[in-house]
C-alpha atoms as a PDB file:
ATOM      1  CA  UNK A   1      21.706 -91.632  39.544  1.00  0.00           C
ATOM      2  CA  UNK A   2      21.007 -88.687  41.714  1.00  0.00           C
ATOM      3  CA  UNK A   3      17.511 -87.952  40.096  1.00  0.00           C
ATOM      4  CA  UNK A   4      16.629 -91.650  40.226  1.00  0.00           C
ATOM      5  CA  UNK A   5      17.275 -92.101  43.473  1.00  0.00           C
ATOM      6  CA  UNK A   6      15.601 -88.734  44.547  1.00  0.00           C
ATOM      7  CA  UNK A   7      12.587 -89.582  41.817  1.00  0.00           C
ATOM      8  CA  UNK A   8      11.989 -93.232  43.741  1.00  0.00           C
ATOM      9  CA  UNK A   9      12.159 -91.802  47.274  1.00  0.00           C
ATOM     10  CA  UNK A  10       9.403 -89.029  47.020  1.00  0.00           C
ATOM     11  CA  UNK A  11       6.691 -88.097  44.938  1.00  0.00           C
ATOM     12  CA  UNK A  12       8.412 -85.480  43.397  1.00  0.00           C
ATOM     13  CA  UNK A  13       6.576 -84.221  40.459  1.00  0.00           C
ATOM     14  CA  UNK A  14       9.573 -82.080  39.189  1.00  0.00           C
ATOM     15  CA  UNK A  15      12.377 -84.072  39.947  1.00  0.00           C
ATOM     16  CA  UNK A  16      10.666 -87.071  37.706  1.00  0.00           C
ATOM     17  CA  UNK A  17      10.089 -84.849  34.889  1.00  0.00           C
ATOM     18  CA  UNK A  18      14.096 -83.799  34.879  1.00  0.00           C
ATOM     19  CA  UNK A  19      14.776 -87.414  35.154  1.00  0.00           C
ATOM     20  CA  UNK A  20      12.564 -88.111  32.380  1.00  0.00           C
ATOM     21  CA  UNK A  21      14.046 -85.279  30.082  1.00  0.00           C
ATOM     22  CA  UNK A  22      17.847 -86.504  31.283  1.00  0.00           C
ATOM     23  CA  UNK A  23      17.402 -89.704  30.651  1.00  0.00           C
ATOM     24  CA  UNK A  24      15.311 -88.936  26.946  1.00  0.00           C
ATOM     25  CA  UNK A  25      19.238 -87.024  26.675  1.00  0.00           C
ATOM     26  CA  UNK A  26      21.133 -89.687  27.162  1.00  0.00           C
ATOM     27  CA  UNK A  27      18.996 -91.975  25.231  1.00  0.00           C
ATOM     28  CA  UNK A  28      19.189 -89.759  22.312  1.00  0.00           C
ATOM     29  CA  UNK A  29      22.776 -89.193  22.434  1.00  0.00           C
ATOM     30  CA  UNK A  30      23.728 -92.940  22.542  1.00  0.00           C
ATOM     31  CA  UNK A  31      21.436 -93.364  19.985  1.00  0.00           C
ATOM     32  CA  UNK A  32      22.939 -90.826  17.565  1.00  0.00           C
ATOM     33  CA  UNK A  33      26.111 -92.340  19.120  1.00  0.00           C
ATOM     34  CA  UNK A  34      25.440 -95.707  17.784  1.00  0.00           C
ATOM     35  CA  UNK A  35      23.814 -94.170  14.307  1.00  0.00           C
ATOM     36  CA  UNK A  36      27.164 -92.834  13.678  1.00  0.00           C
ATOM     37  CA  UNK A  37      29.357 -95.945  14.528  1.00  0.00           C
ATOM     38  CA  UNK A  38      26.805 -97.958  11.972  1.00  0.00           C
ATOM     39  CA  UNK A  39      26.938 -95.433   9.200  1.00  0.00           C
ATOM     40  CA  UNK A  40      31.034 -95.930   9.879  1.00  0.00           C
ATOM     41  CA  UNK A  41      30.987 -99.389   9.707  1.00  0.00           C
ATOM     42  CA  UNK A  42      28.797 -99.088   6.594  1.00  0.00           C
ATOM     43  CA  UNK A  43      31.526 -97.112   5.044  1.00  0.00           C
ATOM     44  CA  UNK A  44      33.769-100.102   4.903  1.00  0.00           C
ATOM     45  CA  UNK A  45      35.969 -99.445   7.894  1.00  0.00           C
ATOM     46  CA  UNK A  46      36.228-102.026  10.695  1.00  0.00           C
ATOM     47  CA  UNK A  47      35.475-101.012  14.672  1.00  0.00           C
ATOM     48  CA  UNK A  48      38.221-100.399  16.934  1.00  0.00           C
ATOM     49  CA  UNK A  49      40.660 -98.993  13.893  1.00  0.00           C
ATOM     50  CA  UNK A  50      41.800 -96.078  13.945  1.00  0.00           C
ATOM     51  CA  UNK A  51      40.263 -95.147  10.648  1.00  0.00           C
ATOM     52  CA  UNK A  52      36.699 -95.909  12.203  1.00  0.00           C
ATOM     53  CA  UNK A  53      37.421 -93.871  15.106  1.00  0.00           C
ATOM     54  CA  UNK A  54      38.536 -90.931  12.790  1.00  0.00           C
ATOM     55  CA  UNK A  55      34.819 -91.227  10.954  1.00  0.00           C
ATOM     56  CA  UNK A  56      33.370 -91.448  13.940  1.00  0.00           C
ATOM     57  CA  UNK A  57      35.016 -88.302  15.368  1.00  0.00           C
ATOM     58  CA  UNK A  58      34.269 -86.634  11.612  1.00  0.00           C
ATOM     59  CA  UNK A  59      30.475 -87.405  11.621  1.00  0.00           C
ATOM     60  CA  UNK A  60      30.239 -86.252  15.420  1.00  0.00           C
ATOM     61  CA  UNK A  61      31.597 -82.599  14.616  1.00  0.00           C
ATOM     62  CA  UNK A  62      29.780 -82.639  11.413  1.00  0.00           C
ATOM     63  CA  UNK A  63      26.144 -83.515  13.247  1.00  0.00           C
ATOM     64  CA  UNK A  64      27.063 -80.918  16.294  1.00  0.00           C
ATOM     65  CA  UNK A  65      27.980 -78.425  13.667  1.00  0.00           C
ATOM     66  CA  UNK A  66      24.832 -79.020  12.010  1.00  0.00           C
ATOM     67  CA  UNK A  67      22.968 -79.087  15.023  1.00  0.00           C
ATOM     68  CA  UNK A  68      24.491 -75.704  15.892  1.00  0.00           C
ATOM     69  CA  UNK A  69      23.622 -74.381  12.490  1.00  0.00           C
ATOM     70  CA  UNK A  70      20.046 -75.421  13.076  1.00  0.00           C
ATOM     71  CA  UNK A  71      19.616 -73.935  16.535  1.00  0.00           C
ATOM     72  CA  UNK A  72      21.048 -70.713  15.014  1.00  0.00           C
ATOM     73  CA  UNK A  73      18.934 -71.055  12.569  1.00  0.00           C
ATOM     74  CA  UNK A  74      15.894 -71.527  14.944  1.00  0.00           C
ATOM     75  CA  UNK A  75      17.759 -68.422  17.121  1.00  0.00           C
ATOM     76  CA  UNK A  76      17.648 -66.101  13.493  1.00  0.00           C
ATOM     77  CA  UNK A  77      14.130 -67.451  12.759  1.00  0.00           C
ATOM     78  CA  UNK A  78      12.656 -66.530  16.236  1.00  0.00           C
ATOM     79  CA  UNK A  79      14.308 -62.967  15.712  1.00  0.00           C
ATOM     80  CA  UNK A  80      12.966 -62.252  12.671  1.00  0.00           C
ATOM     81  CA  UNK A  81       9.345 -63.597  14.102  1.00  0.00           C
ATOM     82  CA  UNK A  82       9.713 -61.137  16.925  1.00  0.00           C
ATOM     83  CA  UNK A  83      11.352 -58.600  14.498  1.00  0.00           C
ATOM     84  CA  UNK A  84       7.999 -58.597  12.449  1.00  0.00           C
ATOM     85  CA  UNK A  85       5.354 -58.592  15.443  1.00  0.00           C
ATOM     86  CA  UNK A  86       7.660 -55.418  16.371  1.00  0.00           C
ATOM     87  CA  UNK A  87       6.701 -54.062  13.064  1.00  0.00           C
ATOM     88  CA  UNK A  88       3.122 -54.803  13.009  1.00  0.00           C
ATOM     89  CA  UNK A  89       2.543 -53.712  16.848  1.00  0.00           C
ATOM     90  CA  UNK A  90       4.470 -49.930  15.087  1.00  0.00           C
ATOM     91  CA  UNK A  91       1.667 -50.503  12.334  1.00  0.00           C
ATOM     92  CA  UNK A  92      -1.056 -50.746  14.465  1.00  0.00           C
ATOM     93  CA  UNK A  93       0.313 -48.036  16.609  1.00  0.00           C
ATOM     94  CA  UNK A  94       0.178 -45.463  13.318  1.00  0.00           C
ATOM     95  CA  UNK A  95      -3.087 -46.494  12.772  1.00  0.00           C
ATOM     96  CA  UNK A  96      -4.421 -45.844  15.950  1.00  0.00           C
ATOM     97  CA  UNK A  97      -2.782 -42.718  15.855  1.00  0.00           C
ATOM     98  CA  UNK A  98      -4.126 -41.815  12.354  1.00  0.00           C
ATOM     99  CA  UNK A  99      -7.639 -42.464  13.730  1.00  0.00           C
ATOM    100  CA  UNK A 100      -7.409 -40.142  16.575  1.00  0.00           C
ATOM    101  CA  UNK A 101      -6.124 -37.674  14.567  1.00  0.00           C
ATOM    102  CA  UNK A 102      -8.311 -38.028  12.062  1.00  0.00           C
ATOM    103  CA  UNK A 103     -11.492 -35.899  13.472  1.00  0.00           C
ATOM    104  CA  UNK A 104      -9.001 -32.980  14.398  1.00  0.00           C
ATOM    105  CA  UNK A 105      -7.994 -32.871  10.888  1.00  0.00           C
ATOM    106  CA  UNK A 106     -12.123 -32.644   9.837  1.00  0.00           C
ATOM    107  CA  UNK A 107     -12.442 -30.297  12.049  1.00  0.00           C
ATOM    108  CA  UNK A 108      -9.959 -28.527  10.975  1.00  0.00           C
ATOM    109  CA  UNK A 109     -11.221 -28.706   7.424  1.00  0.00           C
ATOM    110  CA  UNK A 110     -14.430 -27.813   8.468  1.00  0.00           C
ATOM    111  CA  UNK A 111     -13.622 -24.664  10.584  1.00  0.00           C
ATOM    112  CA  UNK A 112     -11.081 -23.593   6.868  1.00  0.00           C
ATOM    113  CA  UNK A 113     -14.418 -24.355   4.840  1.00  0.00           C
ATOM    114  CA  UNK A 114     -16.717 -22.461   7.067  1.00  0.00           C
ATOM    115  CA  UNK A 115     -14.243 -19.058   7.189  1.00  0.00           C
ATOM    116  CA  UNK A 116     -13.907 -20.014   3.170  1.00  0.00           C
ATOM    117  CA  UNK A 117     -17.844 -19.671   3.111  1.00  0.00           C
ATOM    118  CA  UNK A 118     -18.136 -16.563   5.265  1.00  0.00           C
ATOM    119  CA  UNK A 119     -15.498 -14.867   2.923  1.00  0.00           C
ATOM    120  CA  UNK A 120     -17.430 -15.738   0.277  1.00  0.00           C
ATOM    121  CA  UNK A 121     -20.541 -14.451   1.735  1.00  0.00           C
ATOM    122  CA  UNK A 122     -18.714 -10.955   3.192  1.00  0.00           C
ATOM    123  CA  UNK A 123     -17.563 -10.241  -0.627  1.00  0.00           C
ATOM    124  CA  UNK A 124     -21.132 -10.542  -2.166  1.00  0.00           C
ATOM    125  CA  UNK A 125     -22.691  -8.615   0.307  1.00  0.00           C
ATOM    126  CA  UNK A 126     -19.894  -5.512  -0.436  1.00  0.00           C
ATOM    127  CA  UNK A 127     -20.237  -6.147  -4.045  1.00  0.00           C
ATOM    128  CA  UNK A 128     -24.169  -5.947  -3.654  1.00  0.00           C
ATOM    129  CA  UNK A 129     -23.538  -2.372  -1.509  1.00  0.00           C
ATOM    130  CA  UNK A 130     -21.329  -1.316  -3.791  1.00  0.00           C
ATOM    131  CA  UNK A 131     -24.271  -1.637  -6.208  1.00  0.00           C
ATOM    132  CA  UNK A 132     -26.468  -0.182  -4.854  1.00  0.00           C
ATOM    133  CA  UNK A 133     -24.586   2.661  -4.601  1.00  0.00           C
ATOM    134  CA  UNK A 134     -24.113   3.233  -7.938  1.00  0.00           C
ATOM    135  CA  UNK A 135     -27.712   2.558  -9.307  1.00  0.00           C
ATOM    136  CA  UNK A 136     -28.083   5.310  -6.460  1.00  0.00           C
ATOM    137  CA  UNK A 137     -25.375   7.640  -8.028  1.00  0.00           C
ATOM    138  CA  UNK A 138     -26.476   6.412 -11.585  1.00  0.00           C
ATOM    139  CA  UNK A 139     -30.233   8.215 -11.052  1.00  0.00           C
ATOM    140  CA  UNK A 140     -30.262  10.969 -13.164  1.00  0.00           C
ATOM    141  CA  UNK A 141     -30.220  14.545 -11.800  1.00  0.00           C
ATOM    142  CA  UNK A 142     -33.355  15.252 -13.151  1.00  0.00           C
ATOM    143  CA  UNK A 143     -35.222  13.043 -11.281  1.00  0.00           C
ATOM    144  CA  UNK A 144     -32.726  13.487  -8.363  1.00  0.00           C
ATOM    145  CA  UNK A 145     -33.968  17.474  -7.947  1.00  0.00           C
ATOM    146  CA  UNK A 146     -37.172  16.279  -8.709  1.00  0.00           C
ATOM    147  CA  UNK A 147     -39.449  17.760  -5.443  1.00  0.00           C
ATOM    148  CA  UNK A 148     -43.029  17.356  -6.898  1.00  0.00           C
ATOM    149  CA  UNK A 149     -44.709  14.182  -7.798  1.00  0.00           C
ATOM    150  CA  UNK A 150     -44.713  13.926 -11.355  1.00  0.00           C
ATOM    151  CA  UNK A 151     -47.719  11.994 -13.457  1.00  0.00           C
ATOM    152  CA  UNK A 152     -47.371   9.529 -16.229  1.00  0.00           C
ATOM    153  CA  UNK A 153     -50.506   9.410 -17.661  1.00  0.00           C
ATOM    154  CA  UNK A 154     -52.627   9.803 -14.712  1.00  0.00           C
ATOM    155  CA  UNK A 155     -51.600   6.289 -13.988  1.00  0.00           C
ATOM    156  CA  UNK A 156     -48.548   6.924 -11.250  1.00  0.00           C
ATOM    157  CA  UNK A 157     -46.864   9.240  -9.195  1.00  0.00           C
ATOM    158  CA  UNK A 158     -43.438   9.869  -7.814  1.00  0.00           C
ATOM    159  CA  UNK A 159     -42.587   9.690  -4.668  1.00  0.00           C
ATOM    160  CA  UNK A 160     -38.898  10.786  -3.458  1.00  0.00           C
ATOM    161  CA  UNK A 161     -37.424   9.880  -0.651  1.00  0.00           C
ATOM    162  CA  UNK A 162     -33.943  10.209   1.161  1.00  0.00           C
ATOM    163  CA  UNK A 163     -31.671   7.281   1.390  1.00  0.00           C
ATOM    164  CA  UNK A 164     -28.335   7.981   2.790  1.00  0.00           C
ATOM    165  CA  UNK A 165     -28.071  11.765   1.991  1.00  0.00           C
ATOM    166  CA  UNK A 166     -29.629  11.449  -1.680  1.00  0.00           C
ATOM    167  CA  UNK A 167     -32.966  11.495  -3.097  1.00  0.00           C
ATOM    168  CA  UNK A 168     -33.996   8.561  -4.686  1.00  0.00           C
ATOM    169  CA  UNK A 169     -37.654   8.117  -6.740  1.00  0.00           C
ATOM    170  CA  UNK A 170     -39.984   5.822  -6.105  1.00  0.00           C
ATOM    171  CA  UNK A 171     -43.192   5.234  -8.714  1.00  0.00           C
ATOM    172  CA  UNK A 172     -46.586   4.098  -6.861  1.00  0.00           C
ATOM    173  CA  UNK A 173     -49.928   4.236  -8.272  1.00  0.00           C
ATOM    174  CA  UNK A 174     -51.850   7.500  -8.478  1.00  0.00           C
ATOM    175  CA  UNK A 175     -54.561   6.437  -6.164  1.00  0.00           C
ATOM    176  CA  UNK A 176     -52.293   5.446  -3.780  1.00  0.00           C
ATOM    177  CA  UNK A 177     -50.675   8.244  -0.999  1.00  0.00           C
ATOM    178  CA  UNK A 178     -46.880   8.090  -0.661  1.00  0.00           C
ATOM    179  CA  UNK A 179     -45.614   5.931   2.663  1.00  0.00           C
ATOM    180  CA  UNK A 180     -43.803   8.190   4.749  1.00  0.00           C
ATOM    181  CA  UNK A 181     -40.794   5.389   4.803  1.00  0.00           C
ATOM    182  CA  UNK A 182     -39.621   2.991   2.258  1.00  0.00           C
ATOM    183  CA  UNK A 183     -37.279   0.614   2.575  1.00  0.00           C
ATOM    184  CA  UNK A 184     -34.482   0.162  -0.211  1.00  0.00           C
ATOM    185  CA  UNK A 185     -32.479  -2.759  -0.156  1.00  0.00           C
ATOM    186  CA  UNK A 186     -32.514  -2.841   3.724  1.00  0.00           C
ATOM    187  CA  UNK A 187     -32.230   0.811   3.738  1.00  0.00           C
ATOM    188  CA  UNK A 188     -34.548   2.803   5.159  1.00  0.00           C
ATOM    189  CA  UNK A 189     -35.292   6.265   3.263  1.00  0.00           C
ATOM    190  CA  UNK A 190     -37.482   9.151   4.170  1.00  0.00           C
ATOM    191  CA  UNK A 191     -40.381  11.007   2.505  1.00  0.00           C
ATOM    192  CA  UNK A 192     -38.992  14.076   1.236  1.00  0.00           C
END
């Protein structure tokens, strides 16, 4: 009576819309109130014995219990819900996390593949020195001590020059006069 009293004297927006849900209360309640006597009274038993009242007070628990159960029910389904946006917020978390990390990781890659690379490179250029060095040592002695140009057939002559402490041969045309440097392999030797 409070709220419709208070509801009627202002223009209270609030205070009619908790009469309004109050009063939808009430309504439902004697309604489920009355459901329950008729479904009694369907049973076979007559009103105001004490067998209908004991139905009545049966169904009643029974339809709070099973309102209960369904409220719970709501209660466990909204946990789960929130349970799985929990989950799928973590999800989206990893992946965001995966993405950032993700360049550091081709980098990473990158910088193992480039040193992989300049290994690579360091060993064939020692392997080509090494090489070198022996077609150097492999030159026979004969052409080693070799001062004088030597002819074959008119055609060429030998020049000799120092590389490194040896003397290696080099053939050029006859006609042509021996260079006073030659490179070998990105070695410089000298005219002997």
């Amino acid at each position: 009576m409070y709220f419709l009293t208070l509801a009627a004297q202002t223009d209270n927006f609030d205070a009619r819309q908790k009469l309004q849900l109050n009063l939808g209360w009430i309504e439902n309640k004697v309604s489920a109130q009355n459901d329950t006597i008729q479904r009694c009274t369907s049973f076979g038993l007559k009103e105001e014995t004490e067998g209908h009242a004991n139905c009545v007070i049966e169904l009643q628990i029974m339809e709070d219990a099973l309102a209960q159960a369904r409220r719970l029910s709501g209660e466990a389904h909204h946990e789960i819900n929130l349970s799985l946006d929990e989950i799928e917020d973590t999800r989206e978390e990893a992946a965001a996390i995966s993405a950032l990390q993700r360049p550091a990781t081709v980098a990473r890659k990158n910088a193992a593949r480039r040193y992989q690379e300049q290994q690579q490179r360091e060993r064939e250029a020692e392997v080509r020195q090494r090489a070198f060095g022996r077609a150097l040592l492999g030159i026979s002695p004969r052409l080693l001590n070799s001062r004088t140009p030597s002819n074959y057939g008119g055609m060429f002559k030998t020049c000799n020059y120092n590389v490194i402490g040896q003397i290696v041969p080099y053939a050029i045309s006859s006609a042509q006069i021996c260079p006073a440097t030659r490179s070998f392999d990105g070695t410089i030797g000298i005219l002997q």
